[in-house]
Protein backbone atom coordinates (compact mmCIF):
# COMPACT_ATOMS: atom_id res chain seq x y z
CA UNK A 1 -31.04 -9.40 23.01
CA UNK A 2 -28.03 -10.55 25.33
CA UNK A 3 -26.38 -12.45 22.75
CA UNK A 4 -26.33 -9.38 20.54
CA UNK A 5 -24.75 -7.18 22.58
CA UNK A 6 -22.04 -10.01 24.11
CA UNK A 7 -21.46 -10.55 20.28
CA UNK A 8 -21.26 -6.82 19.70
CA UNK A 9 -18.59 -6.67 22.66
CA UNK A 10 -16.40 -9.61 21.62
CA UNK A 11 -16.61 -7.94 17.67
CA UNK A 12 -15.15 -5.05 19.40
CA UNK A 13 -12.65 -6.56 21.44
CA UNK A 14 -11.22 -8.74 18.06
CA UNK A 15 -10.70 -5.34 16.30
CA UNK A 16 -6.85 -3.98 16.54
CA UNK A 17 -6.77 -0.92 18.77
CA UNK A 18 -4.94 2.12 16.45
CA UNK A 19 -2.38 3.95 18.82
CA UNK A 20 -0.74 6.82 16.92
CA UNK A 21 1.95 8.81 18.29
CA UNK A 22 3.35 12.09 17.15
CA UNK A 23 7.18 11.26 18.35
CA UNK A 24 8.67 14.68 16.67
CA UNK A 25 7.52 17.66 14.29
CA UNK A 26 10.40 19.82 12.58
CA UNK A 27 10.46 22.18 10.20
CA UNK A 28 12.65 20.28 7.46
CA UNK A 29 12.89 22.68 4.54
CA UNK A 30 11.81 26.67 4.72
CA UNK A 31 12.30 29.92 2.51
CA UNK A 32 10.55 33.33 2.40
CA UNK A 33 11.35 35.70 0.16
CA UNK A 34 9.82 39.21 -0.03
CA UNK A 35 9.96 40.09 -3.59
CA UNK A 36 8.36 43.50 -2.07
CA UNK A 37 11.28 44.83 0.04
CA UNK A 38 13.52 43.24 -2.51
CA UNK A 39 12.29 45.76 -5.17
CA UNK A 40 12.01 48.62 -2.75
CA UNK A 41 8.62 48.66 -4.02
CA UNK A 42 5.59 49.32 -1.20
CA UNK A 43 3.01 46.53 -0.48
CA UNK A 44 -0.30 48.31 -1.43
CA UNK A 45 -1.87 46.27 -3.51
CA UNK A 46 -4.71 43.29 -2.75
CA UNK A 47 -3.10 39.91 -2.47
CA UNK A 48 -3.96 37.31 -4.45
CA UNK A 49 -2.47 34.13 -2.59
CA UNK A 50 -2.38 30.54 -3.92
CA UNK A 51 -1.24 27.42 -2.15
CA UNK A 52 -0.43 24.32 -3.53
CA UNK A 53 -0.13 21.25 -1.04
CA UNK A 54 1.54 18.01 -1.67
CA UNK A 55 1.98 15.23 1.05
CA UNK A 56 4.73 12.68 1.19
CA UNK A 57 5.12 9.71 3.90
CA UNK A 58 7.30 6.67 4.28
CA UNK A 59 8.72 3.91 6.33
CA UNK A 60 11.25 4.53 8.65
CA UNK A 61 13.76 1.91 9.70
CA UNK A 62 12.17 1.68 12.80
CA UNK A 63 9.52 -0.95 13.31
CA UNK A 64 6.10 0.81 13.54
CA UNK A 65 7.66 4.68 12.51
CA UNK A 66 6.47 6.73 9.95
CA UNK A 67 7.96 9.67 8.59
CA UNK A 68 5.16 12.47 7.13
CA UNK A 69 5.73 15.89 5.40
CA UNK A 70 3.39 18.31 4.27
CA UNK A 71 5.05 20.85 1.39
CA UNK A 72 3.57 24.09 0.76
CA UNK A 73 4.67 26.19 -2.30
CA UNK A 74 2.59 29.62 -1.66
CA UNK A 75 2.62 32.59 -4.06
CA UNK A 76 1.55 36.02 -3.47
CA UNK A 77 0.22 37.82 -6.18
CA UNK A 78 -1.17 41.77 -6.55
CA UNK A 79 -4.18 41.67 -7.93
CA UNK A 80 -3.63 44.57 -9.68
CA UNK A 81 -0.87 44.26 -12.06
CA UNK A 82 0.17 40.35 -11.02
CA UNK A 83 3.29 41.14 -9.72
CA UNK A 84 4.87 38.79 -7.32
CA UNK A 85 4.53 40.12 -3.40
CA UNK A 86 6.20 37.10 -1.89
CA UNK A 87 7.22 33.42 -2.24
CA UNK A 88 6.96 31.09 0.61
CA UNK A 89 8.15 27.59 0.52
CA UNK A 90 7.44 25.36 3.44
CA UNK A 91 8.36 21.71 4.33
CA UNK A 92 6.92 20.54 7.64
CA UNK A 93 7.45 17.17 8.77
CA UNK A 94 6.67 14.91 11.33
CA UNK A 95 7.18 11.31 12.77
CA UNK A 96 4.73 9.25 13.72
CA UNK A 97 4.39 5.91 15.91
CA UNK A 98 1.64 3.77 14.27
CA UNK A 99 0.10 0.41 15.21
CA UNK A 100 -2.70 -1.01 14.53
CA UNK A 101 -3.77 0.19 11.06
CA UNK A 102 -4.28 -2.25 9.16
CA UNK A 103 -1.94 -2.47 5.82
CA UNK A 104 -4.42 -1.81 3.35
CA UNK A 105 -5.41 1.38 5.38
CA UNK A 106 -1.89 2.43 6.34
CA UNK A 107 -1.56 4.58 3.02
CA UNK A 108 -4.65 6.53 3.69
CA UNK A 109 -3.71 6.58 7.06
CA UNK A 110 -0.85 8.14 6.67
CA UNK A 111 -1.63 10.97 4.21
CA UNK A 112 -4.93 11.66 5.85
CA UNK A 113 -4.54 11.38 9.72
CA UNK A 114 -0.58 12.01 10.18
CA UNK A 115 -1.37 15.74 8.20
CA UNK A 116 -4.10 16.44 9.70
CA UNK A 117 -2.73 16.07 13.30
CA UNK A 118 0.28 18.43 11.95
CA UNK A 119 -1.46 21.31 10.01
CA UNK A 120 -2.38 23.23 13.39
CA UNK A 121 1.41 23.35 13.76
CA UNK A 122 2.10 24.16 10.24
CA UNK A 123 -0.66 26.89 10.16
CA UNK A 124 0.91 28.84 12.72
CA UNK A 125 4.52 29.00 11.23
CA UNK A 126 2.84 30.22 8.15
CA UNK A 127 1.16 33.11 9.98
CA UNK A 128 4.12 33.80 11.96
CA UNK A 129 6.34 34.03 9.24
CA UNK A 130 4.37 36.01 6.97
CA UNK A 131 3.60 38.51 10.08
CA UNK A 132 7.52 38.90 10.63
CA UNK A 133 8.26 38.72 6.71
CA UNK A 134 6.24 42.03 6.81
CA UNK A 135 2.79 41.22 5.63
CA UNK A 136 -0.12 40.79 7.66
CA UNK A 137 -0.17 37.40 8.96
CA UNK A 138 -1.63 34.62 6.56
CA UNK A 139 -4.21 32.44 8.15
CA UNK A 140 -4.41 29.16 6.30
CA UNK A 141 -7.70 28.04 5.24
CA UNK A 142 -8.01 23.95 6.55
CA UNK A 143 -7.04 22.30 4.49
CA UNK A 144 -9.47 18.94 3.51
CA UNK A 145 -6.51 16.01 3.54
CA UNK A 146 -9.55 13.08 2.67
CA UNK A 147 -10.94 15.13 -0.74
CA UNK A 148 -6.91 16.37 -1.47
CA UNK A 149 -5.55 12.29 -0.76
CA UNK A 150 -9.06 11.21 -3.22
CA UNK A 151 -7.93 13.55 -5.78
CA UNK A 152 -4.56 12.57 -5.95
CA UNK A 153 -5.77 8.76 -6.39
CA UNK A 154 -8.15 9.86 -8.91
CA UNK A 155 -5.40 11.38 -10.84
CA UNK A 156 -2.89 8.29 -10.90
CA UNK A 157 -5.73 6.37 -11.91
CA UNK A 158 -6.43 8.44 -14.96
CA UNK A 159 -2.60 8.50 -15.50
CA UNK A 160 -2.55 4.81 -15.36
CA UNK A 161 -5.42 4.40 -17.98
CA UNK A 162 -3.98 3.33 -21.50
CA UNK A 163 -4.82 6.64 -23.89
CA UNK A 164 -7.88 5.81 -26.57
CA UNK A 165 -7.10 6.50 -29.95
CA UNK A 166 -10.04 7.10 -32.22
């Protein structure tokens, strides 16, 4: 029983210790237009809102830095007669201190942890700016960054699949 537990503890201590730190967040890219008060038209109608996500991460030129952005394209429908209510486009980034990922993991890493660690952030400027846009505030859903970074790899690997011809 002792020797499983020492050999437990010195598996443990051979295992690289991940230290991630958020070194800045900043709102890169950001534009909300009410097609509403554009029109002079009155916002009565049920929203229909749709958000599309997309992630983005690289290198920086500083050893162990990581730059991360989460864009958000969201569209705000009437249910009614599908007009447009308002257009939000949102590019929130961050940068990140990482060591001790491994390489192999770094890419899931980064488009997994790194968003998840900024969406509370992101959330908030969404509500915030749809609240002062002059809408009721729009409360983000969370958003799941393992199932949206699996998707994404499932869909390059289908791209990268020669097309069968019968």
């Amino acid at each position: 029983m002792a020797e499983n537990e020492n050999g437990a503890a010195e598996t443990q201590a051979q295992a690289p210790q991940v230290k991630m730190n958020v070194l800045a967040q900043f709102i890169r890219d950001m534009s909300f237009e009410n097609i509403l008060a554009q029109k002079g038209a009155a916002g009565n109608g049920q929203p229909d809102v749709q958000v599309q996500v997309n992630l983005d991460a690289k290198k920086r030129s500083t050893e162990h830095q990581y730059e991360v952005a989460i864009k958000l394209n969201i569209v705000s429908k009437n249910k009614e007669d599908d007009s447009e209510m308002f257009i939000f486009e949102l590019e929130y980034a961050g940068v990140f201190h990482i060591e001790g990922v491994p390489d192999d993991q770094m890419h899931p890493f980064l488009l997994i942890e790194c968003p998840r660690m900024l969406f509370p952030f992101l959330r908030r400027i969404v509500s915030d700016i749809t609240r002062d846009g002059g809408f009721p505030p729009l409360n983000l859903d969370n958003i799941d960054f393992m199932a949206l970074y699996r998707s994404e790899i499932a869909r390059r690997a289908a791209e990268q699949q020669p097309a069968v011809t019968n």
